[in-house]
C-alpha atoms as a PDB file:
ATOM      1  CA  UNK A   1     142.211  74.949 142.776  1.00  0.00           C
ATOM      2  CA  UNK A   2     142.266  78.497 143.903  1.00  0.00           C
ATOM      3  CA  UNK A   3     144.893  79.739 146.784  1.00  0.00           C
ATOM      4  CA  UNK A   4     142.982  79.636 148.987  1.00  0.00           C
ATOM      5  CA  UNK A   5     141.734  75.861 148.769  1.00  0.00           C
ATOM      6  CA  UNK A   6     145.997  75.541 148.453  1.00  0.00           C
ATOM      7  CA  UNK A   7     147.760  78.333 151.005  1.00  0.00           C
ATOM      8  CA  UNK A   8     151.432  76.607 151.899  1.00  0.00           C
ATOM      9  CA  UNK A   9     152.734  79.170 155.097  1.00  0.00           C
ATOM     10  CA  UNK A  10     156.036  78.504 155.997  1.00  0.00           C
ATOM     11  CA  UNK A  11     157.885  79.704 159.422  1.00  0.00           C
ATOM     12  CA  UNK A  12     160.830  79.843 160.042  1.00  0.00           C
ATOM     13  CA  UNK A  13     162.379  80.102 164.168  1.00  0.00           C
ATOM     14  CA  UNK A  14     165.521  80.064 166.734  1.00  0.00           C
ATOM     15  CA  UNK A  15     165.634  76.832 168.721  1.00  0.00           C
ATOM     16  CA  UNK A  16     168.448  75.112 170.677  1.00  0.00           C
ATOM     17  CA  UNK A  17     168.963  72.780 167.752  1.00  0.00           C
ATOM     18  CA  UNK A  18     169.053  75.888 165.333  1.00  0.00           C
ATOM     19  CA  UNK A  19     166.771  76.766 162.637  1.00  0.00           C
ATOM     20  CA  UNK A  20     164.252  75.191 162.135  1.00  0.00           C
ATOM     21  CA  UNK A  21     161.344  75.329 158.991  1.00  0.00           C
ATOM     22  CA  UNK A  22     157.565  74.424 159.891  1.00  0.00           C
ATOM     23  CA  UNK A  23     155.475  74.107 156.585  1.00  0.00           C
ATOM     24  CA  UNK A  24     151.845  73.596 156.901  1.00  0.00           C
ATOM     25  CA  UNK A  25     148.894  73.599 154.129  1.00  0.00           C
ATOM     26  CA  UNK A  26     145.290  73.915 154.790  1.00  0.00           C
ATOM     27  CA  UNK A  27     146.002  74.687 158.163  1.00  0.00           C
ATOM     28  CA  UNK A  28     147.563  71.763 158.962  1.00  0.00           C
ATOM     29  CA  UNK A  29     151.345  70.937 160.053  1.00  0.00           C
ATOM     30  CA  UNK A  30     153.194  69.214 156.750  1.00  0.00           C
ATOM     31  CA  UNK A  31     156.715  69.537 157.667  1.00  0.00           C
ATOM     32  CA  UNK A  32     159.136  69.854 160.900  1.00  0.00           C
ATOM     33  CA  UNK A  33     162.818  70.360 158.776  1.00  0.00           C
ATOM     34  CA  UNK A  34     166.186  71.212 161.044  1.00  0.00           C
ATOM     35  CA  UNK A  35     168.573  73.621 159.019  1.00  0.00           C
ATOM     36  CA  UNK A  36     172.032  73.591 158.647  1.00  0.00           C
ATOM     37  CA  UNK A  37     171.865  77.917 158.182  1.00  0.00           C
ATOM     38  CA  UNK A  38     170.548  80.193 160.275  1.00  0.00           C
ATOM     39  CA  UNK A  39     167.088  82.016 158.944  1.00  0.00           C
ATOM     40  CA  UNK A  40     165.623  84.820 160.410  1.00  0.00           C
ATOM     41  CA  UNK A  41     163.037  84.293 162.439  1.00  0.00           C
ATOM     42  CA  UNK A  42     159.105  84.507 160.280  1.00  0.00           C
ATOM     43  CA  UNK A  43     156.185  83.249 162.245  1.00  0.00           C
ATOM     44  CA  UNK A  44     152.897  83.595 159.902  1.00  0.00           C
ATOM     45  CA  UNK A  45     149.691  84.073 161.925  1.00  0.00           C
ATOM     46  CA  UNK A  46     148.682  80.562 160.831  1.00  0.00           C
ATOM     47  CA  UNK A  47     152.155  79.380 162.588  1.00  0.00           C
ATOM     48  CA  UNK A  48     151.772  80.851 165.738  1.00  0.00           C
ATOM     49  CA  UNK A  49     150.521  77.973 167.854  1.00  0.00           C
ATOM     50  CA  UNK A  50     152.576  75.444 166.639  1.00  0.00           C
ATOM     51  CA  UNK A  51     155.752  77.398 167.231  1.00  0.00           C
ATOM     52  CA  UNK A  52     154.462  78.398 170.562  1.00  0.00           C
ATOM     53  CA  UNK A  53     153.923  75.124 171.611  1.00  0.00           C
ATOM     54  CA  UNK A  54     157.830  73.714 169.896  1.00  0.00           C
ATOM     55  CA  UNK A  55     159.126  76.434 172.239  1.00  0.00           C
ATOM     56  CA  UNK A  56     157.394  75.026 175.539  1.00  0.00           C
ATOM     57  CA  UNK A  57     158.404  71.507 174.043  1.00  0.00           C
ATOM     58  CA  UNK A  58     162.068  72.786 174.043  1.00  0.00           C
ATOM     59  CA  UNK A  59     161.698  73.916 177.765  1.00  0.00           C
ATOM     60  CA  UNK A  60     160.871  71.072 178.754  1.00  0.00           C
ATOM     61  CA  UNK A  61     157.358  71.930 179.925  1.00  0.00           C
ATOM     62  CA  UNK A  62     155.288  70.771 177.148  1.00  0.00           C
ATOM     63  CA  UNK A  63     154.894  67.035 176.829  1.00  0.00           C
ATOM     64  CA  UNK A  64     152.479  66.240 174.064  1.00  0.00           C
ATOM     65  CA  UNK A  65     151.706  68.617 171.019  1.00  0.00           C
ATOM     66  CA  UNK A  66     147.750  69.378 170.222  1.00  0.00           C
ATOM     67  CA  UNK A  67     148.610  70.803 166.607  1.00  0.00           C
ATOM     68  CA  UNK A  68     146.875  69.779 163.527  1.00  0.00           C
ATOM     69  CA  UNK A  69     148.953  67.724 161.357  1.00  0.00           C
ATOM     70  CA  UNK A  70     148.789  66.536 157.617  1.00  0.00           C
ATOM     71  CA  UNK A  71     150.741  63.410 156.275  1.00  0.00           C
ATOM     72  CA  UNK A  72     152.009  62.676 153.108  1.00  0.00           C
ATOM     73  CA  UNK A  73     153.590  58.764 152.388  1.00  0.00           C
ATOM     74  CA  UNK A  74     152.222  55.275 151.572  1.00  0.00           C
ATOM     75  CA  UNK A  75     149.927  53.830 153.730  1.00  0.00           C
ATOM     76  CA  UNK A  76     152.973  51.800 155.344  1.00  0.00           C
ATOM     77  CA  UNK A  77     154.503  55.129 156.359  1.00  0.00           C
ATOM     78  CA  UNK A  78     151.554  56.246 157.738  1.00  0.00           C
ATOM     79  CA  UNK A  79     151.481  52.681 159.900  1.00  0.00           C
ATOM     80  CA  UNK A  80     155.086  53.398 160.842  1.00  0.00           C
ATOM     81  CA  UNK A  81     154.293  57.362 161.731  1.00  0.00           C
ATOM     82  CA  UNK A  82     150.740  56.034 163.791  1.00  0.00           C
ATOM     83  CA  UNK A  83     153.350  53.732 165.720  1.00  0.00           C
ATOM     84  CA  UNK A  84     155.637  56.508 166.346  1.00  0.00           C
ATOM     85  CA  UNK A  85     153.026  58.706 168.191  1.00  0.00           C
ATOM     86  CA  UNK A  86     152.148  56.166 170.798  1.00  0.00           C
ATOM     87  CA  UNK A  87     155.651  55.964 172.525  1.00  0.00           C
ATOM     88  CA  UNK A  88     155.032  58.168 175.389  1.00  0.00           C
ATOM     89  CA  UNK A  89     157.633  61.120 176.118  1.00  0.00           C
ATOM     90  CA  UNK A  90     160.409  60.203 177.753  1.00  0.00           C
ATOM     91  CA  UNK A  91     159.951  56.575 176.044  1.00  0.00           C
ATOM     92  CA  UNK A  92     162.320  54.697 173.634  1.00  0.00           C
ATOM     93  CA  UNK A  93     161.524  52.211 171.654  1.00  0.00           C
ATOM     94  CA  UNK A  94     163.463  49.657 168.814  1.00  0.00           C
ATOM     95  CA  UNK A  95     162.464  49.556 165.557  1.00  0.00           C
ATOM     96  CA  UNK A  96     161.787  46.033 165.652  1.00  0.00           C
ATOM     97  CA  UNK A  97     159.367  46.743 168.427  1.00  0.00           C
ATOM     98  CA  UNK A  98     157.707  48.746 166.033  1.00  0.00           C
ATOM     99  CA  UNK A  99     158.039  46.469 163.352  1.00  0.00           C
ATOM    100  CA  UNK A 100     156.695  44.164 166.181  1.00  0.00           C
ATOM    101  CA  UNK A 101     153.473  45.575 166.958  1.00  0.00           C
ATOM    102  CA  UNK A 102     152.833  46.204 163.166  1.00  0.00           C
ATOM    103  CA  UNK A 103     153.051  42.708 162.776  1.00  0.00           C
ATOM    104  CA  UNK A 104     156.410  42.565 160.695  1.00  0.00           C
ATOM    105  CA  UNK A 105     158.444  39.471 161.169  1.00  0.00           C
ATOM    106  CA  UNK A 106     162.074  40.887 160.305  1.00  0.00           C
ATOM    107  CA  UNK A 107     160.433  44.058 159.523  1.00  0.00           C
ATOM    108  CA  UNK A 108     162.701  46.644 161.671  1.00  0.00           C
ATOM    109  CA  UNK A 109     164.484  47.573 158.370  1.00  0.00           C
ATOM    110  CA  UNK A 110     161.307  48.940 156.700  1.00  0.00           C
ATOM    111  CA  UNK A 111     160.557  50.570 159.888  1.00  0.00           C
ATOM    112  CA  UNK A 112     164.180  52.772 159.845  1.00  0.00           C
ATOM    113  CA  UNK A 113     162.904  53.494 156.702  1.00  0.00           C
ATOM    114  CA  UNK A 114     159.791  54.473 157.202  1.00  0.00           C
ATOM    115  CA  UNK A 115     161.046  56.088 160.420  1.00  0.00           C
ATOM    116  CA  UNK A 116     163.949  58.099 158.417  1.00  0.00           C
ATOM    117  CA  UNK A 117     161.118  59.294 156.042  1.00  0.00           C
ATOM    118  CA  UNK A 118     159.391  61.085 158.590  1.00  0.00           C
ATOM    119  CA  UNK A 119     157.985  64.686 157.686  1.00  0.00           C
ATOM    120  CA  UNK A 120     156.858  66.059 160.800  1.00  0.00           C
ATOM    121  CA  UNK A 121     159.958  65.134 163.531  1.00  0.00           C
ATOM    122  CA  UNK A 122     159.894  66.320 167.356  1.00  0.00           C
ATOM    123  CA  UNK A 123     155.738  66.152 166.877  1.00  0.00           C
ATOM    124  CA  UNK A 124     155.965  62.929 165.145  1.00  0.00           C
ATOM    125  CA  UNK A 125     158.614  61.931 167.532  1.00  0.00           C
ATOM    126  CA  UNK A 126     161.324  59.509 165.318  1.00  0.00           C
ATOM    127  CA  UNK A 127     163.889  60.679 167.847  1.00  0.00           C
ATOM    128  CA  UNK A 128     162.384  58.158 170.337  1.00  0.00           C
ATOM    129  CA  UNK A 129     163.610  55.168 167.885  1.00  0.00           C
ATOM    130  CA  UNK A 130     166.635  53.792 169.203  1.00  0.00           C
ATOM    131  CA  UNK A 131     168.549  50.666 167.656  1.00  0.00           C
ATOM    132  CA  UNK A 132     168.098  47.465 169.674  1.00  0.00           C
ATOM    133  CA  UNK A 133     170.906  47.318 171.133  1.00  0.00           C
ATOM    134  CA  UNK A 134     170.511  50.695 172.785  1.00  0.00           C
ATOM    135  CA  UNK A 135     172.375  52.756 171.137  1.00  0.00           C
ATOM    136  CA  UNK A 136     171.621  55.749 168.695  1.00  0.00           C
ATOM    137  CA  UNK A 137     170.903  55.335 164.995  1.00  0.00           C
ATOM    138  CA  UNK A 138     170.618  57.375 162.444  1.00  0.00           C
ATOM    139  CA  UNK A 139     168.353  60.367 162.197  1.00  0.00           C
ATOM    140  CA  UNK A 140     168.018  62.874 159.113  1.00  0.00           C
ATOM    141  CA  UNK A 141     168.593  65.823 161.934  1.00  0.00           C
ATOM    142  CA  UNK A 142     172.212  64.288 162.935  1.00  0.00           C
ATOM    143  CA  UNK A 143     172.485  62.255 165.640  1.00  0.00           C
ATOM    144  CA  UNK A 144     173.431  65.382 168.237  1.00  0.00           C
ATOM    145  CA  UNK A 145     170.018  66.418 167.648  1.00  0.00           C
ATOM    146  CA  UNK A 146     168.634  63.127 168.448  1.00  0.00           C
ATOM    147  CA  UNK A 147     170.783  63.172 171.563  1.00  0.00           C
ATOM    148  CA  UNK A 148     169.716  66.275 172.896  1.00  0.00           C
ATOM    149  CA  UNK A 149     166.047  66.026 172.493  1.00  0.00           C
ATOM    150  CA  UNK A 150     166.314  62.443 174.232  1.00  0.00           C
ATOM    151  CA  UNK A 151     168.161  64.338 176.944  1.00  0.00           C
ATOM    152  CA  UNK A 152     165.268  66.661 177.171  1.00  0.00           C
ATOM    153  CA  UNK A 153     162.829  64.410 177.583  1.00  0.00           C
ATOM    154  CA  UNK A 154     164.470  62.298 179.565  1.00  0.00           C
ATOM    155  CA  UNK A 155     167.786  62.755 181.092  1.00  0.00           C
ATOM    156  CA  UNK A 156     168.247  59.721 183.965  1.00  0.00           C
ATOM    157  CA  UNK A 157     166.841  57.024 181.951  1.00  0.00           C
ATOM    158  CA  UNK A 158     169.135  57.519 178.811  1.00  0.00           C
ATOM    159  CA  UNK A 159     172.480  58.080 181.264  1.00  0.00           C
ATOM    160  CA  UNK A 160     174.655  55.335 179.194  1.00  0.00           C
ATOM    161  CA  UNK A 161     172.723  55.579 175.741  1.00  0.00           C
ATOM    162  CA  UNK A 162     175.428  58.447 174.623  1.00  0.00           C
ATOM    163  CA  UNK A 163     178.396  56.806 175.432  1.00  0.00           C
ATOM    164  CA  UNK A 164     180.371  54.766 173.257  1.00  0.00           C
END
């Protein structure tokens, strides 16, 4: 395989949830990662869009991302990840809904893990998985990330979700 059959571009941007990495191969998205450090801003050419279209997302005027993305897991992650793109913006969901409409008696555990194993968050939006009861769970960004973007998207409907 020669590099260009194989051409990994990473960016690296300012947000309002800090750094944040985008990886993509082939052209296509393979990785949405938070970080804990600052980086200094690097946008390759091949980035461009997809950073252009995080920063509408964090305005709050883009809704649903058009980017090309490229997943790596087991076939039940990809079920999981499918599952995760049809909860409209502004949505929440359970994970045993999800495990639900995959057809998983007492599957909402393999779903948070699925779910936690996600690549590509804010475009694959895990953020929108809440825990049954209501409340936040867990998310590999920290829950204050989870809170904000939920905020974002929808501040009346999740007025209650945050508090303890």
């Amino acid at each position: 395989m020669n590099n260009e059959e194989f051409s990994l571009e990473i960016a690296y941007f300012s947000s309002p949830l800090g750094s944040i990495e985008i990886r993509s191969e082939r052209g296509m998205i393979t990785g949405l990662y938070f970080l804990d450090e600052k980086k200094e801003e690097i946008v390759p050419e091949m980035l461009r869009e997809a950073v252009r279209q995080l920063k509408l997302y964090f305005l709050g005027v883009l809704t649903i991302f058009d980017l090309p993305v490229y997943l790596k897991g087991t076939d039940f992650q990809k079920s999981v990840w499918g599952k995760l793109m049809e909860i409209p913006y502004g949505s929440t969901t359970s994970y045993g809904e999800i495990a639900a409409k995959l057809g998983l008696k007492n599957g909402a555990r393999a779903v948070g893990l699925a779910n936690g194993s996600n690549p590509v968050s804010i475009i694959i939006p895990c953020h929108r998985v809440i825990g049954h009861s209501g409340k936040l769970t867990g998310y590999s960004g920290g829950l204050w990330r989870k809170q904000w973007l939920l905020k974002l998207e929808q501040p009346e409907m999740n007025r209650g979700l945050f508090e303890k």
